[in-house]
Protein backbone atom coordinates (compact mmCIF):
# COMPACT_ATOMS: atom_id res chain seq x y z
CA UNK A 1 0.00 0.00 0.00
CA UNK A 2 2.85 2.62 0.68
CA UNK A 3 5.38 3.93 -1.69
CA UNK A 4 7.19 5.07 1.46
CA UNK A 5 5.91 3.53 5.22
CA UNK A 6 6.52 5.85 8.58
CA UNK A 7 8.74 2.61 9.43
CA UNK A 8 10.36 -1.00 8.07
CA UNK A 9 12.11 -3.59 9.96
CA UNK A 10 15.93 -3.97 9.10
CA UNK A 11 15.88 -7.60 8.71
CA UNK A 12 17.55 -10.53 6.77
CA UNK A 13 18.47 -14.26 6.81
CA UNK A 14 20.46 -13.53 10.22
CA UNK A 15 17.46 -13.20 12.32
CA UNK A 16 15.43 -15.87 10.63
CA UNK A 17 18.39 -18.29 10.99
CA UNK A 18 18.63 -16.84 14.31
CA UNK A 19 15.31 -17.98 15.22
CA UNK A 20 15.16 -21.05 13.64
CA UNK A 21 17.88 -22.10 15.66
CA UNK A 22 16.35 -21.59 18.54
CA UNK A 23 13.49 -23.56 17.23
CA UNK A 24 16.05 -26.56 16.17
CA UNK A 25 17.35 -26.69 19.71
CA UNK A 26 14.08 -27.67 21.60
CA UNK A 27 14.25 -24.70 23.95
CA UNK A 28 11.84 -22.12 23.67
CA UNK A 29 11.46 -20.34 27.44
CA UNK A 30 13.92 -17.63 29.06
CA UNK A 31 17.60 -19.32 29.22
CA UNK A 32 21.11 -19.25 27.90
CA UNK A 33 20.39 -17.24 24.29
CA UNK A 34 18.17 -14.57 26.74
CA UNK A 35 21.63 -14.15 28.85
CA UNK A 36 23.37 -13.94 26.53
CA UNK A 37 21.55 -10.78 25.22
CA UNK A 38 21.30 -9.23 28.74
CA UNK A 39 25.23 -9.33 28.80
CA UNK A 40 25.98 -8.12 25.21
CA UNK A 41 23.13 -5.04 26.13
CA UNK A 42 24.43 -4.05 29.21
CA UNK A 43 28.55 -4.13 28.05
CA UNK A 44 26.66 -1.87 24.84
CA UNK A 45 25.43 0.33 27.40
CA UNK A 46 28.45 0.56 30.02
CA UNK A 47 25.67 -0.79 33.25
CA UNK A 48 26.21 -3.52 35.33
CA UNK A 49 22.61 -5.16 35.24
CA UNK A 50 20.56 -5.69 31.87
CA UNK A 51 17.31 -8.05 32.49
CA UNK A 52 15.74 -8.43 29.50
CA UNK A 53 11.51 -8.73 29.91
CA UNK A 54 8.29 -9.35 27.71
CA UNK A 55 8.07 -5.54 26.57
CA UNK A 56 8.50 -2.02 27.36
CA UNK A 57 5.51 -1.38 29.76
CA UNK A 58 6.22 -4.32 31.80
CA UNK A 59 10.17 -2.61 32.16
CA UNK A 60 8.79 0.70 33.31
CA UNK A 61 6.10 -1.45 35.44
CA UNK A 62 9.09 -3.06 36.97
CA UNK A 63 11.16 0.02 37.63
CA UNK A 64 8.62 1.29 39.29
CA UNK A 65 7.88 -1.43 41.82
CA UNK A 66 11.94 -1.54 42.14
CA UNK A 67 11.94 2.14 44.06
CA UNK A 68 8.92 0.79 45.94
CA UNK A 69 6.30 3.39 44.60
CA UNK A 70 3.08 2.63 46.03
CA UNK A 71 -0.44 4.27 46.85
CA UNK A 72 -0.41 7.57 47.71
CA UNK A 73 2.84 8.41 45.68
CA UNK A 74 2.97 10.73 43.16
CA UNK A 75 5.66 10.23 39.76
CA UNK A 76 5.82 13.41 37.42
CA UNK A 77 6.10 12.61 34.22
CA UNK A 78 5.53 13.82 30.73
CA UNK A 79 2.52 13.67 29.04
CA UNK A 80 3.82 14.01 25.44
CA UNK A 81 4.64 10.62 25.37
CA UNK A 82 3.29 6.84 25.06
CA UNK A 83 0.31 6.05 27.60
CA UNK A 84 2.90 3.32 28.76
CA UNK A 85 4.76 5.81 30.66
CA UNK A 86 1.67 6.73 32.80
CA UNK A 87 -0.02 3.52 32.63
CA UNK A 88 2.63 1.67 34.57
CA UNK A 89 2.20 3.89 37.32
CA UNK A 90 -0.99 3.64 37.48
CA UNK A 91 -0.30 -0.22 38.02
CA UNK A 92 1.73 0.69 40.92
CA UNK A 93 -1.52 2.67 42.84
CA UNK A 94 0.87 5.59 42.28
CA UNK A 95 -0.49 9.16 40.51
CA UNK A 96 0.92 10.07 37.36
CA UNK A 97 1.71 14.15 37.65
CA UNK A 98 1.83 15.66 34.05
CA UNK A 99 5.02 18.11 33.27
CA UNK A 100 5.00 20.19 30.14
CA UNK A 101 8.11 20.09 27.63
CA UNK A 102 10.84 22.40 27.48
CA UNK A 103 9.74 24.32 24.09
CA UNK A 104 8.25 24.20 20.38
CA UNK A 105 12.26 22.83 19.93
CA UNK A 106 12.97 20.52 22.51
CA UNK A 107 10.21 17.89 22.86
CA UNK A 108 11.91 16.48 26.16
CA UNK A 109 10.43 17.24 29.72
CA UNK A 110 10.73 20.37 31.18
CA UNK A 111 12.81 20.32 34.15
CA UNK A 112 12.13 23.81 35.13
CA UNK A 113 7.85 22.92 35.30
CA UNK A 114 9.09 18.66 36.98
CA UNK A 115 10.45 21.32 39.77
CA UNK A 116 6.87 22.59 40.34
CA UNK A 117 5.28 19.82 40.26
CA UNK A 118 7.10 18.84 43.41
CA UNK A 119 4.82 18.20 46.24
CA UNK A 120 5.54 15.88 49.48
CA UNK A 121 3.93 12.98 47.92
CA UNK A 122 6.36 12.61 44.97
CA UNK A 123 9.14 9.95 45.01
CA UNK A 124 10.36 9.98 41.18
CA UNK A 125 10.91 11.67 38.31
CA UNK A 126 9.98 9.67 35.15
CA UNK A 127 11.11 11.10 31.98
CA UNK A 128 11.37 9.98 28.21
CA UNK A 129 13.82 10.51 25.50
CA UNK A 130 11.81 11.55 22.81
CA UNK A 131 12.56 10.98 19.46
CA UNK A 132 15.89 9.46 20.49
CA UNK A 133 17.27 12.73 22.02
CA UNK A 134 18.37 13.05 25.59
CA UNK A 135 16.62 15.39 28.06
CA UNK A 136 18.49 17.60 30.23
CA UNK A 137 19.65 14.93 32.78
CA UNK A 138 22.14 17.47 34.22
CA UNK A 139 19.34 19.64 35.54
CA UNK A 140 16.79 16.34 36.38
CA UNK A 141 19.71 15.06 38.41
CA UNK A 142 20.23 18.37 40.30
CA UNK A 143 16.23 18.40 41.19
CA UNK A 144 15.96 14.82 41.99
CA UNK A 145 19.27 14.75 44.57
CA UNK A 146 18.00 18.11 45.89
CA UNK A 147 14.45 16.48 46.78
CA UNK A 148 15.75 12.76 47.33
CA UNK A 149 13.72 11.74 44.14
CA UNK A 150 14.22 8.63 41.85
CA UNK A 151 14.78 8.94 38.30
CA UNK A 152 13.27 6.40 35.59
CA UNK A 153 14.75 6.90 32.40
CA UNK A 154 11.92 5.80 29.73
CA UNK A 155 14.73 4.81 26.91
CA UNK A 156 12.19 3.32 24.03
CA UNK A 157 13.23 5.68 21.95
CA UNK A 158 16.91 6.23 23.05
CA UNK A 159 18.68 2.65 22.50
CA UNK A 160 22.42 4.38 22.46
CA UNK A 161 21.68 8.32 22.58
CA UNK A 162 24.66 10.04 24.52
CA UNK A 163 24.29 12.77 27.17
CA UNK A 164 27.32 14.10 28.08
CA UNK A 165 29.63 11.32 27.35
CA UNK A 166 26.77 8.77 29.28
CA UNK A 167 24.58 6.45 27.58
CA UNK A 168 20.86 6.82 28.44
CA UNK A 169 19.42 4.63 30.64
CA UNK A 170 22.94 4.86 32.32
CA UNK A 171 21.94 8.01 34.20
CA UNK A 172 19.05 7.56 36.39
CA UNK A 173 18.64 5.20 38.92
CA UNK A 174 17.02 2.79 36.16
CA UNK A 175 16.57 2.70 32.12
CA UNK A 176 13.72 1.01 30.56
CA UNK A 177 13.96 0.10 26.29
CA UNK A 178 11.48 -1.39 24.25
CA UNK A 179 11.97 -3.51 21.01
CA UNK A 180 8.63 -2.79 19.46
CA UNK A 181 8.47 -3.92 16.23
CA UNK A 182 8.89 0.19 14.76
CA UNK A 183 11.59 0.08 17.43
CA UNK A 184 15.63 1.35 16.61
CA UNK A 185 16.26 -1.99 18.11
CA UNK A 186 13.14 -4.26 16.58
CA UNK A 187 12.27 -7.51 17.79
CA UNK A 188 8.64 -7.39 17.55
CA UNK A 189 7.34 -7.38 21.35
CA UNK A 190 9.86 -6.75 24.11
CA UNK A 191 12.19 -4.65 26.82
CA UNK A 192 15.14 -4.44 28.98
CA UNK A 193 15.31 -3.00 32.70
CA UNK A 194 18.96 -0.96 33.07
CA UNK A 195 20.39 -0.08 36.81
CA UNK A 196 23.60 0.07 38.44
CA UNK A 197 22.07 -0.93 41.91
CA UNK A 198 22.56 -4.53 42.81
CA UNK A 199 19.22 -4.57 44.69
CA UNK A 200 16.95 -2.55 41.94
CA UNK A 201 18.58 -5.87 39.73
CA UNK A 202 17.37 -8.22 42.50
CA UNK A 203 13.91 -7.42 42.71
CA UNK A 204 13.61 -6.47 39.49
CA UNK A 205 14.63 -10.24 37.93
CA UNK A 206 12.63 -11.95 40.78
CA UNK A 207 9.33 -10.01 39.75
CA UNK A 208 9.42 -10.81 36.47
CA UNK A 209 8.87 -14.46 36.89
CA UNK A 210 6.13 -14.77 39.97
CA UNK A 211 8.65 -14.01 42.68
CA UNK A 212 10.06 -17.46 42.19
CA UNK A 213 13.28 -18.39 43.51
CA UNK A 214 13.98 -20.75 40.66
CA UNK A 215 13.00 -20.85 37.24
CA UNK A 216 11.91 -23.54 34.66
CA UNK A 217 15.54 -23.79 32.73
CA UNK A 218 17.45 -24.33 36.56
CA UNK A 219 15.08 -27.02 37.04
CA UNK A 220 15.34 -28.37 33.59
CA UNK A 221 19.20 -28.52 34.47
CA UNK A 222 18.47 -30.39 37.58
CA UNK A 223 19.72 -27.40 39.41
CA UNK A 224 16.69 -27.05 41.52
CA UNK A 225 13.71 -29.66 41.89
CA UNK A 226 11.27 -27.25 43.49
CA UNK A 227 10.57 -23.41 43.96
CA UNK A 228 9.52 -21.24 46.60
CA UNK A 229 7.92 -17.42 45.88
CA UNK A 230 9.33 -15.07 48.06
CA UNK A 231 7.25 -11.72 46.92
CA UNK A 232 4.38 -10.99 44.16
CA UNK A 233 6.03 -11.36 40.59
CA UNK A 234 4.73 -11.47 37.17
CA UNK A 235 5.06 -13.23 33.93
CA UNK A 236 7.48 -10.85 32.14
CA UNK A 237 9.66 -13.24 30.51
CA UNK A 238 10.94 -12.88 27.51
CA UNK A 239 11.07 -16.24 25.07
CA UNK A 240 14.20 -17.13 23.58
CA UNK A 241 13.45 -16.35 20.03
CA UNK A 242 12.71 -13.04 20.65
CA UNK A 243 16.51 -12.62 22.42
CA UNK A 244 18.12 -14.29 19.45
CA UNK A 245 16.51 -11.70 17.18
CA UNK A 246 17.34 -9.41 19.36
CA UNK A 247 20.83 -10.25 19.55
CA UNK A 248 21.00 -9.61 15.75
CA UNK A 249 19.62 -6.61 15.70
CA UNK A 250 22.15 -5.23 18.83
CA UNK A 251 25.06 -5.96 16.28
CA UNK A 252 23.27 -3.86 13.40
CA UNK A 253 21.97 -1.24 15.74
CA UNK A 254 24.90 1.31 15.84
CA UNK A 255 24.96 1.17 11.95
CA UNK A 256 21.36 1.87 11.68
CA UNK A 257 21.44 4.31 14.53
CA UNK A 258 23.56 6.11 11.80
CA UNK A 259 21.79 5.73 8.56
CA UNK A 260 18.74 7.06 10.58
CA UNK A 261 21.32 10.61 11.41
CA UNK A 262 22.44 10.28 7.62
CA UNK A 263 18.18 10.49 6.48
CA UNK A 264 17.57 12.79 9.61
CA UNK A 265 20.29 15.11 8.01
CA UNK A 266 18.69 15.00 4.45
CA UNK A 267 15.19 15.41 5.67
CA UNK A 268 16.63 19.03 7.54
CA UNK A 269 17.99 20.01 4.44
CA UNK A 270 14.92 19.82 2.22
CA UNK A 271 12.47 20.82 5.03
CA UNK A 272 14.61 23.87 6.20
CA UNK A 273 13.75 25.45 2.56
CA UNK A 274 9.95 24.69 2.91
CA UNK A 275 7.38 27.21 4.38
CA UNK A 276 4.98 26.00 6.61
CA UNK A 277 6.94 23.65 7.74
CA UNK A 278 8.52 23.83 11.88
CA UNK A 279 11.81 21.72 12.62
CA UNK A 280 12.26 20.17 15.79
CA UNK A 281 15.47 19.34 18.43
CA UNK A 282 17.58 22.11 15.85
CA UNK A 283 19.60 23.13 19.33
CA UNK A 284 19.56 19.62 20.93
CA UNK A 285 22.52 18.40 23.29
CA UNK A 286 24.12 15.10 23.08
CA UNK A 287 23.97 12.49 20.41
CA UNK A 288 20.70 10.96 18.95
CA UNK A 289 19.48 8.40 18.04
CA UNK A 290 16.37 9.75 15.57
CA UNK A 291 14.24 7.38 16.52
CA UNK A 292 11.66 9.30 14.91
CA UNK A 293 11.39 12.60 12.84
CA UNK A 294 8.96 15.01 14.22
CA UNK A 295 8.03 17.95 12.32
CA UNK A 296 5.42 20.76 13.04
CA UNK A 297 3.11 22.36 11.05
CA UNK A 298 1.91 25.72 11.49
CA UNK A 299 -0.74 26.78 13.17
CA UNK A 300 -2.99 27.77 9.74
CA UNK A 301 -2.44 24.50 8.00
CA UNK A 302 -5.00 21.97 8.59
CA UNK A 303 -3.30 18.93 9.99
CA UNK A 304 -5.50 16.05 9.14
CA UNK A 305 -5.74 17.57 5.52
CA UNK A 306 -2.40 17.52 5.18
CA UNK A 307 -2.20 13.78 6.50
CA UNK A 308 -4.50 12.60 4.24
CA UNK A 309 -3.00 14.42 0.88
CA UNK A 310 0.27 12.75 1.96
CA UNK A 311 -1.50 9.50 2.62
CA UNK A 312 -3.39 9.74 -1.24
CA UNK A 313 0.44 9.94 -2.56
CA UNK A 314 0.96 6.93 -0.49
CA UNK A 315 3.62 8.23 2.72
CA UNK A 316 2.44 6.85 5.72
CA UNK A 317 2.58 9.47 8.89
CA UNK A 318 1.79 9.28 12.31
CA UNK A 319 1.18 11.62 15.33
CA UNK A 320 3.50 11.25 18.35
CA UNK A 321 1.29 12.14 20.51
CA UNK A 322 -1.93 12.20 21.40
CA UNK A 323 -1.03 14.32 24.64
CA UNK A 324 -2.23 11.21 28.11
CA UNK A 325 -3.87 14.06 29.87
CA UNK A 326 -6.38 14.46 27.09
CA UNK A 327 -7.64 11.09 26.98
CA UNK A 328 -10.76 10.23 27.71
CA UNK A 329 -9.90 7.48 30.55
CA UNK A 330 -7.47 10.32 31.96
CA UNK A 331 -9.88 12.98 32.16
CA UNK A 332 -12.53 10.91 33.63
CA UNK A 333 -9.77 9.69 36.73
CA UNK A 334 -8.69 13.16 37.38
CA UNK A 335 -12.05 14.77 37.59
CA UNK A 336 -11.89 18.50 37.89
CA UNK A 337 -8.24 18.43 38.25
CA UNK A 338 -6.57 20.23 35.24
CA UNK A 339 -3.14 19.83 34.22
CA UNK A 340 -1.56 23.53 32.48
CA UNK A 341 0.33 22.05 29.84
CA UNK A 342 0.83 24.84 26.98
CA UNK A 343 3.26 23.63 25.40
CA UNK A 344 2.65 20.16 24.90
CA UNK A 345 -1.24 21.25 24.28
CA UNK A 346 0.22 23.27 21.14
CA UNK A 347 2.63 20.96 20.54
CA UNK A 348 0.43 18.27 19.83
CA UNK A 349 -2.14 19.98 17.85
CA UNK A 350 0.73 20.52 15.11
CA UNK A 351 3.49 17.56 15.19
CA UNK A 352 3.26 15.13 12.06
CA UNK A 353 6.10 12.40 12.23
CA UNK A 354 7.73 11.65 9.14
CA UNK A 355 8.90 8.32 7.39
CA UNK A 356 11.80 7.43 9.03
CA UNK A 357 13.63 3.61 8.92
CA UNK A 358 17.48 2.74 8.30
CA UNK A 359 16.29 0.76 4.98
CA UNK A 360 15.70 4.41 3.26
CA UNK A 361 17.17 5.77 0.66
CA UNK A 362 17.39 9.65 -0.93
CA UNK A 363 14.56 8.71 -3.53
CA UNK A 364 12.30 7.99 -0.87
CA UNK A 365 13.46 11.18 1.01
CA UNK A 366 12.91 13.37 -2.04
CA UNK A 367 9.93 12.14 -2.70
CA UNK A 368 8.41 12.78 0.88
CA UNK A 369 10.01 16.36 0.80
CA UNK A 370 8.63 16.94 -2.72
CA UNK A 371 4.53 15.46 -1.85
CA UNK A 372 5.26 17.94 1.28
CA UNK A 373 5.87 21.05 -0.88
CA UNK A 374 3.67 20.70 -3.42
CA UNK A 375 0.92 20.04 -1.06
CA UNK A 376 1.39 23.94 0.69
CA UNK A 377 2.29 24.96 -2.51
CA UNK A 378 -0.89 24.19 -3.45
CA UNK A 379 -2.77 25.64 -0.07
CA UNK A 380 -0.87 29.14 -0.39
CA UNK A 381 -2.64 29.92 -3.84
């Protein structure tokens, strides 16, 4: 159906051989392969502890639960982001607090408005990488050690973006990536829980299979013949095909991280020269990742219009995102309680995200650029 989709696996025979052998060999559940992958991650990274889980949500549900937020907590958070992010605080009994971005520019939450959100119910700081660039961890660190406040890097878009000579998801107390299938690092469904601290890594691998002191493959070994559950857990395991995919796709990540700068690049170029047209992250610290390429339109062009030419020439867009406070489940569990966002409110009304996947090529960039220009080309007459 599209000439050019908003994203496309990076696949060949490697991953299906991958998989295939894990077929061959009989074992299917968590084991030596998913290890394996937890090691190779966190030496990628530069952290001691990697544990790989069943997908994103259930990593930030974990990190979480690993700085014991509870009822009657508060996390602040951005709400330009993924429900996940909220969601899995939620799960907790925990209240998500909404924080605005920094600007039109920077996409990334605002550490000056996390600061007033401070109240004597909050215990972390949850922020997200958007689009693969880092926030301003320099200032979140400052406000979290100043108000004894965890940090929970959300790291789904950021698999190898550099702040300041650190990797994210090295910075906080704990990182959480997912391997969503549109994913830098795509395995379909699945995440990875990042600390330093030996006892965030403890409870963290002992919820994600039932609190069980013993798992199927130590028993399978004849390491253990029985279990006992030592706290409340939950099946977050990740399957061993999905780590042996994932294994091949850690080795082709850095290149890919790069052809996604190299299209990034091209797409700035063309853009920069179009009217109507507003680029994002152009003063951004640190190294990206361009997980995604965000663009907003301005405030007279009709955003769904322009969607839906670009859709008729066959380029797939998406929105990223539909702001969490503004959903209807949100509204309803906050009541009267309004959250003064402006930023992200604008923000949201306006961003379009562009095709962006390391299988591109200049044609395909072109071509996006070109649809783009005719389209307010055609508006402005």
């Amino acid at each position: 159906m599209w000439k050019v989709p908003l994203f496309d696996i990076s696949y060949d025979e490697k991953e299906s051989e991958a998989a295939l052998d894990v077929i061959r060999s009989g074992w299917l559940t968590m084991s030596t392969i998913t290890q394996e992958f937890e090691k190779q991650f966190a030496e990628f990274l530069g952290v001691k502890h990697a544990i790989a889980v069943s997908n994103g949500t259930a990593a930030l549900h974990l990190a979480n639960l690993a700085v014991d937020i509870s009822a009657e907590d508060e996390v602040i958070c951005p709400a330009l982001t993924f429900v996940a992010g909220a969601n899995s605080i939620l799960y907790t009994g925990a209240i998500p607090i909404f924080s605005d971005i920094e600007s039109k520019d920077n996409l990334c939450v605002s550490p000056k408005d996390i600061e007033k959100k401070i109240t004597k119910r909050t215990k972390a700081i949850q922020v997200m990488h958007y689009a693969g660039f880092p926030c301003d961890m320099d200032s979140i660190t400052e406000i979290a050690e100043k108000n004894r406040l965890y940090i929970i890097e959300d790291c789904a878009h950021a698999p190898g973006t550099i702040y300041k000579e650190k990797k994210c998801g090295t910075i906080g107390d704990i990182g959480c990536f997912s391997f969503f299938s549109n994913k830098n690092l795509s395995i379909g469904e699945g995440g990875i829980v990042t600390t330093n601290s030996d006892t965030a890594a403890e409870k963290i691998r002992s919820m994600r299979s039932h609190g069980m002191t013993s798992l199927s493959w130590d028993r399978a070994r004849g390491h253990a013949f029985s279990y006992d559950v030592v706290k409340l857990g939950f099946n977050y395991r990740i399957d061993e095909i999905r780590s042996a995919i994932a294994l091949v796709q850690l080795k082709k990540l850095s290149a890919n991280n790069r052809k996604r700068e190299k299209f990034s690049m091209l797409y700035r170029e063309r853009l920069s020269m179009i009217e109507g047209i507003e680029l994002t992250f152009n003063h951004a610290v640190g190294t990206s990742v361009h997980h995604i390429f965000p663009v907003l339109l301005h405030k007279n062009i009709n955003r769904l219009e322009f969607m839906e030419y670009l859709k008729s020439k066959r380029i797939q867009t998406s929105i990223h995102y539909p702001p969490i406070h503004q959903f209807d489940y949100y509204r309803r569990m906050f009541g009267n309680r309004s959250f003064v966002l402006p930023v992200t409110d604008d923000v949201a009304k306006r961003e379009v995200t562009l095709p962006l996947y390391p299988g591109m090529g200049e044609n395909e960039i072109d071509y996006v650029c070109d649809m783009i220009s005719k389209y307010l080309n055609n508006i402005r007459k």
